[in-house]
Protein backbone atom coordinates (compact mmCIF):
# COMPACT_ATOMS: atom_id res chain seq x y z
CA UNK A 1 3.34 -28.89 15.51
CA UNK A 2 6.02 -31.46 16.24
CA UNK A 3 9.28 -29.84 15.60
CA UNK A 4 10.98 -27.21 18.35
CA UNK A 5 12.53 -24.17 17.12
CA UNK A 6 15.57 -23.09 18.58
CA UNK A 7 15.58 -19.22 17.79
CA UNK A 8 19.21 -17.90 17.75
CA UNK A 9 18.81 -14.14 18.48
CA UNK A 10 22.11 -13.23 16.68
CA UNK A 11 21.40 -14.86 13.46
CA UNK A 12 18.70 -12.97 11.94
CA UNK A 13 18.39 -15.83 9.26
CA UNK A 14 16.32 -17.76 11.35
CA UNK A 15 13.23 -15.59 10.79
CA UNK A 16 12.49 -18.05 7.65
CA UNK A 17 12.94 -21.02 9.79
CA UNK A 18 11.26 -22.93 6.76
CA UNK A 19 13.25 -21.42 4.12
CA UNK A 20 15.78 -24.20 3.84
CA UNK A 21 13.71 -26.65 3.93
CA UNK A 22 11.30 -25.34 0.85
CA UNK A 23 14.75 -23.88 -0.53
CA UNK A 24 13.88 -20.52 -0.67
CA UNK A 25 16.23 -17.39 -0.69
CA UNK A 26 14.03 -15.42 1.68
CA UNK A 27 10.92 -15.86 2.75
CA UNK A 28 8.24 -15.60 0.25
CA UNK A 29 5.14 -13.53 2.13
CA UNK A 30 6.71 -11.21 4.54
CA UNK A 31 4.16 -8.70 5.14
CA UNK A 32 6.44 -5.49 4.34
CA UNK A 33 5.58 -3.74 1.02
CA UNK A 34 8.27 -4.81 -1.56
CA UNK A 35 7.58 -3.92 -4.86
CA UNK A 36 10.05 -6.50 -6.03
CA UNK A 37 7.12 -9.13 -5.11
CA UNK A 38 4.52 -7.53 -7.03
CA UNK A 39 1.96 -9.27 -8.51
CA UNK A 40 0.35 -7.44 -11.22
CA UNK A 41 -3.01 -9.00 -11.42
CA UNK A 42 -5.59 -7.16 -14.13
CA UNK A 43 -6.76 -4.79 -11.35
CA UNK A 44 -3.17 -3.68 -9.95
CA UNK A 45 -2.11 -2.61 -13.04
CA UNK A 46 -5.10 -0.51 -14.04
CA UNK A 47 -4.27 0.93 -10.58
CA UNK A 48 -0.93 1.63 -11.08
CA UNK A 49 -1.81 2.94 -14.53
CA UNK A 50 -4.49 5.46 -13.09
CA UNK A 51 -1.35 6.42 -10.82
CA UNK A 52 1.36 6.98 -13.10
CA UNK A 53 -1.39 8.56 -15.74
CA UNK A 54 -1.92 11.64 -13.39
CA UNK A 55 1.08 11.54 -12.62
CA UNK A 56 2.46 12.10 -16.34
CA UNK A 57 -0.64 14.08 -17.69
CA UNK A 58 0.00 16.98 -14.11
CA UNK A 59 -3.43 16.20 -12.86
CA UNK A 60 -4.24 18.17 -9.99
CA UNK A 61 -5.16 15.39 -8.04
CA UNK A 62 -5.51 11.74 -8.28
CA UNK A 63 -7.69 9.53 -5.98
CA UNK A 64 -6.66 5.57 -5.38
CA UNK A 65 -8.87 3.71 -2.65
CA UNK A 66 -9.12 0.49 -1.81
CA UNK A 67 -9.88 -1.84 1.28
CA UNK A 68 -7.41 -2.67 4.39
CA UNK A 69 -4.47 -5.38 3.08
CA UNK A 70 -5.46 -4.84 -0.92
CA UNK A 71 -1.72 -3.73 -2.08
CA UNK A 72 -2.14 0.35 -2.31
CA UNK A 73 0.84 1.01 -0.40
CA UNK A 74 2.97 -1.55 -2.22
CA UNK A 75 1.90 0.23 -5.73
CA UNK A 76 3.01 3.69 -4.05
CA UNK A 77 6.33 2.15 -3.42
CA UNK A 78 6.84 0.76 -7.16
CA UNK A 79 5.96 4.25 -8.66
CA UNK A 80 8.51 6.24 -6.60
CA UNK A 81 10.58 3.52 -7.61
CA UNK A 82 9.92 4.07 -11.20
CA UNK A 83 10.02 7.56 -10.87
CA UNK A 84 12.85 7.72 -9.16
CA UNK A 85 14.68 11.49 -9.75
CA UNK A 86 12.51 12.44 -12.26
CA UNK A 87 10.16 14.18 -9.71
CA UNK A 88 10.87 14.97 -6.30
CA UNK A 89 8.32 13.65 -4.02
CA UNK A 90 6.94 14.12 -0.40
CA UNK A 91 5.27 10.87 0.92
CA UNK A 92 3.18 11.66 4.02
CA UNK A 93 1.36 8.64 6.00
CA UNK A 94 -1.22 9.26 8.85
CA UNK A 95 -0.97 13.34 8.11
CA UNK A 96 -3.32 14.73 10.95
CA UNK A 97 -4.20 17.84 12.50
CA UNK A 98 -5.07 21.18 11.53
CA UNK A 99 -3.89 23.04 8.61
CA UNK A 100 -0.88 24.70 10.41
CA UNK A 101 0.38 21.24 11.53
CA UNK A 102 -0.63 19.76 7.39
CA UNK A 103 1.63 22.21 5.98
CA UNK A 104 4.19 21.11 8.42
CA UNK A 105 3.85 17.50 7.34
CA UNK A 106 4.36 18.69 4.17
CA UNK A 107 7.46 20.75 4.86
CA UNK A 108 8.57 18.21 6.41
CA UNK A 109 8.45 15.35 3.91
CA UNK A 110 10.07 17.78 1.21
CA UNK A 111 12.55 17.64 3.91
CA UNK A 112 12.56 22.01 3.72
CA UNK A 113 13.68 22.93 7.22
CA UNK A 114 11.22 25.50 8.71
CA UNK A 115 10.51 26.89 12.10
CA UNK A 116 7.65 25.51 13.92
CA UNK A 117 6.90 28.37 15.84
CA UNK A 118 6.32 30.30 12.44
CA UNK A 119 2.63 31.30 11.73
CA UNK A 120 0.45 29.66 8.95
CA UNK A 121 1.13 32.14 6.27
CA UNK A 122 4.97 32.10 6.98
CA UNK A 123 4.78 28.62 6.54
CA UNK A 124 2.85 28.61 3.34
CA UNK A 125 4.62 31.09 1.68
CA UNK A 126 7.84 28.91 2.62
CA UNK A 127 6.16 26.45 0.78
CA UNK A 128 5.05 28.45 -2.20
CA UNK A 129 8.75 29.50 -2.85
CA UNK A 130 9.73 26.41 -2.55
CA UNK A 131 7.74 24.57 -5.49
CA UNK A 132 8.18 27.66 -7.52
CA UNK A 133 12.31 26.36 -7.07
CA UNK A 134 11.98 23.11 -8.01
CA UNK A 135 9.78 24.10 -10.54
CA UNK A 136 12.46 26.37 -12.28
CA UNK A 137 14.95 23.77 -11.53
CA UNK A 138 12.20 21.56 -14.13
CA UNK A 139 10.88 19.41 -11.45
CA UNK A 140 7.59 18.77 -10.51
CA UNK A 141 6.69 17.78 -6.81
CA UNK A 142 4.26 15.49 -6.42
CA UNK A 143 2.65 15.32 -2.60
CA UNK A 144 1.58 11.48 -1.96
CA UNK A 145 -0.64 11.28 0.99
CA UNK A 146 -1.07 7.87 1.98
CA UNK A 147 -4.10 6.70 4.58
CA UNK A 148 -5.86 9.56 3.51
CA UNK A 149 -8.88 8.77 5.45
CA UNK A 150 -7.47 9.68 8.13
CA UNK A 151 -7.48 13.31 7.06
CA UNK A 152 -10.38 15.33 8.28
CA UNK A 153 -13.10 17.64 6.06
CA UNK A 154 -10.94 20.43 6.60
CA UNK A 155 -7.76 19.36 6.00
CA UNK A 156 -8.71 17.78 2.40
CA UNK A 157 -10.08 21.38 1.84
CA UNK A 158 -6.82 22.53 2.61
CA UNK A 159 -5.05 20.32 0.13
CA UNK A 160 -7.42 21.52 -2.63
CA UNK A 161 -6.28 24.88 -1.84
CA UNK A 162 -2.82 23.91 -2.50
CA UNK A 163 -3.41 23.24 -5.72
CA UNK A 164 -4.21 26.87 -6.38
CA UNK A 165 -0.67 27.54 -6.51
CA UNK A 166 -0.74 26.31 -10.31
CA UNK A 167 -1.33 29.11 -12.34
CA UNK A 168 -2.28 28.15 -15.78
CA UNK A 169 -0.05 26.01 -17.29
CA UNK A 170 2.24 26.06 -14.71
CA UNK A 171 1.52 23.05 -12.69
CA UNK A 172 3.90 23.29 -9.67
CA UNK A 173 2.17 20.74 -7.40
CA UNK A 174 0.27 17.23 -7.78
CA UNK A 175 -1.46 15.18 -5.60
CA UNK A 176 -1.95 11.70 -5.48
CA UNK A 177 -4.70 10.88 -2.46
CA UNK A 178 -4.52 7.05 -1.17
CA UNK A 179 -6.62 5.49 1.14
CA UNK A 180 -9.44 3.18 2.38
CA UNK A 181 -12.45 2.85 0.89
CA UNK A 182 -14.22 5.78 3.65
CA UNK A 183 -11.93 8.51 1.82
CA UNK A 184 -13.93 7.80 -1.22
CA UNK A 185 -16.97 8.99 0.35
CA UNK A 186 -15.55 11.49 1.80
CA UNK A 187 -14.55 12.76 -1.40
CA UNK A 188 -18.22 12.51 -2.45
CA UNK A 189 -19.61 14.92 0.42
CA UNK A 190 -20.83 17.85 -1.25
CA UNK A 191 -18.92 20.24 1.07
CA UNK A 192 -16.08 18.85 -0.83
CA UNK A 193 -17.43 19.16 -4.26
CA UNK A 194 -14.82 21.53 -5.22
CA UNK A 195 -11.81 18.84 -4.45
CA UNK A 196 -14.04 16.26 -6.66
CA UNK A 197 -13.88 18.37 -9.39
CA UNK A 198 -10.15 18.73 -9.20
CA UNK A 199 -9.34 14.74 -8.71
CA UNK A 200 -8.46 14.01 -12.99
CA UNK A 201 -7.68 10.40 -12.15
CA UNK A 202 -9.39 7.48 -9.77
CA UNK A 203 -9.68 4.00 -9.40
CA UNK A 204 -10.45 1.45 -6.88
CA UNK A 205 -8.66 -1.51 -5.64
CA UNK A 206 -10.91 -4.56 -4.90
CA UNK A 207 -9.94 -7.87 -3.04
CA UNK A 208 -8.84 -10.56 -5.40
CA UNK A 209 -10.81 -13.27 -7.13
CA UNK A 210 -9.69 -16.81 -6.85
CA UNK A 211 -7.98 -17.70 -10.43
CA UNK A 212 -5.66 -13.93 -9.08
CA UNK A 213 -5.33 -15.39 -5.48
CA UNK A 214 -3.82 -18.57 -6.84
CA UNK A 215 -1.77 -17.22 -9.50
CA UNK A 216 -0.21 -14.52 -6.58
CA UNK A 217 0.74 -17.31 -4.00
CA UNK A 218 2.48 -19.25 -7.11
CA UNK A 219 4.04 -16.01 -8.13
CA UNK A 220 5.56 -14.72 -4.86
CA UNK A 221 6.76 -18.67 -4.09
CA UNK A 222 9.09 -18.36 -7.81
CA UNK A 223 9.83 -14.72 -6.35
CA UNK A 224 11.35 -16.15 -3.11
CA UNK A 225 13.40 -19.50 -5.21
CA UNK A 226 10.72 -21.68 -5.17
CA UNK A 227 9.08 -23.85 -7.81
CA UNK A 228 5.63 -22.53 -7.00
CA UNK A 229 3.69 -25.69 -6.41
CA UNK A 230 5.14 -25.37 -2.66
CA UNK A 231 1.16 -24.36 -1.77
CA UNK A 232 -0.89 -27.19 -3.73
CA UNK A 233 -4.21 -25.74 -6.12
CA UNK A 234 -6.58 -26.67 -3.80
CA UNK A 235 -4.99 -25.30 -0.68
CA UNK A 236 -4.51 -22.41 -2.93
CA UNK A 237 -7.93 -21.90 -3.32
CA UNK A 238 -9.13 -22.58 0.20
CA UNK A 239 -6.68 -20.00 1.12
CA UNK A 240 -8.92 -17.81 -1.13
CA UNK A 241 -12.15 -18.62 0.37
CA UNK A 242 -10.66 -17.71 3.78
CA UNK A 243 -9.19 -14.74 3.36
CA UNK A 244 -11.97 -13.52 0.89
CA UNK A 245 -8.72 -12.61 -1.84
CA UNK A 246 -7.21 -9.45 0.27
CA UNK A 247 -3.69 -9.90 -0.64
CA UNK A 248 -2.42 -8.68 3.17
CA UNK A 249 -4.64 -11.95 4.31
CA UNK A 250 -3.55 -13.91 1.95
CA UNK A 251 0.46 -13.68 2.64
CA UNK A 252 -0.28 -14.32 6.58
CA UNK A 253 -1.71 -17.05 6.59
CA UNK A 254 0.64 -18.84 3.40
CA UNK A 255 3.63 -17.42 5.91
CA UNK A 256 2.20 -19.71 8.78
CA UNK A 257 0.87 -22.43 6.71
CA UNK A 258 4.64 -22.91 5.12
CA UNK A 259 5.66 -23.09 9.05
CA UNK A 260 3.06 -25.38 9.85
CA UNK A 261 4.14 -27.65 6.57
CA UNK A 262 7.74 -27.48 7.81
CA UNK A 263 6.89 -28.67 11.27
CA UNK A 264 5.34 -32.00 9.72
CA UNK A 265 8.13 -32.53 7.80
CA UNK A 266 5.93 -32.06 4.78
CA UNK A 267 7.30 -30.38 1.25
CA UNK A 268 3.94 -29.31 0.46
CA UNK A 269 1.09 -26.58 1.87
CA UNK A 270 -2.20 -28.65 1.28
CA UNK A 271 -5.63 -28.35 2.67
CA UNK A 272 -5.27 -30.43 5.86
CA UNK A 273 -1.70 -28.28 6.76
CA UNK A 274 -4.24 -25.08 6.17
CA UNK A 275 -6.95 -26.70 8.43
CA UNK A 276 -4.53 -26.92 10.65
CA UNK A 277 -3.21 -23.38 10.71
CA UNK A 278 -7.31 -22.64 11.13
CA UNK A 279 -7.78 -25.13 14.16
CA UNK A 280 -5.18 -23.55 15.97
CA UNK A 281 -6.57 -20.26 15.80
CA UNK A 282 -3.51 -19.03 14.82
CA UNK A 283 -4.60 -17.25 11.90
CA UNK A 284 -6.51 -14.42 13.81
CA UNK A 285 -7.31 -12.59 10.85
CA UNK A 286 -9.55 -15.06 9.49
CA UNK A 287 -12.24 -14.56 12.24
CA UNK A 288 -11.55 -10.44 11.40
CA UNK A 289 -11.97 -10.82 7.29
CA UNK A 290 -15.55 -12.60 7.90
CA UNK A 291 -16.20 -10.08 10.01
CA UNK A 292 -15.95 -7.54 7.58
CA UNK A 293 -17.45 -9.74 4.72
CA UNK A 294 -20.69 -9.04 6.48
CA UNK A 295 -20.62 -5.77 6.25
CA UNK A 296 -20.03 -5.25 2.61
């Protein structure tokens, strides 16, 4: 790399650093979950159709899974978006401990102010009352537990005993389980059979295959103001093969090849700017995506 940067810690526009050059309005594959770069391939939106189905149709309990980097989050983020007031919704992320402390995530993400010191049945009858509200008020609450995985046995027991506070066809309380592919099998154990039989919606989100890959790094490059021939087809697709289509993968290293292109004063990503980014070693993840290649 041949040009210096000069980083000006009071001008936060300098994050891009290429974005001038390229033209863009902001940078094209930041790594934060924005639903307003969404690329629907064929798979995301059977996803996010599985997710607003049991949403709509008050199942119980829906399941999405899919691997490390494959876009789960960002589809989370796009339904409450969608959603909006129609529902009121508690989004917990890395929920662990036992079932006191899950209620208190709970609580807490439906933002109802409780005392911690309050035993488990104080706490779940605080709870009870408080869907049976917003359920008179004609809301529903949907729970949203993302990285689900991280849940243990007991605690995903725990959530299928919430669900016992519907009574009939009063459905006070969804779920919508997310996680990596692990929480899946979970699911499966038969110690958890009675969970299974409540989960009316699933899918699974795989990596994407190379025609997707190439249409999403065209598609976020128009997102950001670009023309979208920034990254040329065949870097494109070597940028598949690399990061074996997992969308998380994919923006990294198209972030720090569009650096590296901008350092050689060139107005296009091709495959020697990619090499480049790969003979560096500066695109860690690749070595970490073969990795778990293998063990599929």
């Amino acid at each position: 790399m041949n040009k210096v940067v000069e980083t000006n810690t009071d001008d936060s526009s300098n994050v891009g650093f290429y974005m001038d050059f390229f033209g863009f309005r902001e940078r094209p594959f930041t790594l934060v979950p924005d639903p307003d770069f969404l690329f629907w391939s064929a798979q995301h939106r059977r996803a996010y159709s599985v997710l607003e189905f049991g949403i709509l149709s008050r199942a119980p309990i829906t399941l999405v899974t899919g691997g490390v980097g494959c876009g789960k989050t960002t589809l989370l983020r796009e339904l409450l978006r969608q959603f909006g007031s129609k529902v009121t919704v508690g989004l917990i992320s890395n929920a662990q401990g036992g079932r006191g402390e899950l209620i208190q995530w709970v609580l807490n993400s439906l933002g109802v102010v409780f005392d911690p010191n309050e035993g488990y049945v104080r706490l779940f009858q605080k709870l009870q009352d408080y869907l049976i509200e917003e359920y008179a008020a004609g809301r529903r609450v949907v729970l949203i537990f993302d990285e689900a995985q991280n849940l243990s046995p007991e605690s995903l027991e725990e959530l299928r005993m919430l669900t016992n506070i519907n009574s009939g066809k009063d459905e006070v309380i969804q779920l919508v389980l997310v996680g990596q592919p692990e929480l899946r099998e979970m699911v499966l154990d038969p110690s958890l059979r009675q969970l299974a039989q409540r989960i009316a919606a699933s899918f699974h989100l795989l990596p994407l295959d190379e025609k997707a890959v190439v249409e999403l790094i065209a598609y976020r490059l128009r997102a950001a103001g670009g023309t979208g021939e920034e990254v040329t087809g065949p870097a494109a697709r070597m940028i598949f093969r690399v990061t074996y289509g997992v969308p998380r993968l994919v923006n990294q290293l198209c972030d720090m090849a569009l650096l590296y292109a901008w350092s050689m004063d060139n107005h296009h990503v091709d495959e020697n700017v990619v090499q480049s980014v790969l003979d560096d070693g500066v695109f860690f993840a690749a070595q970490i995506a073969a990795e778990d290649e293998k063990l599929k």
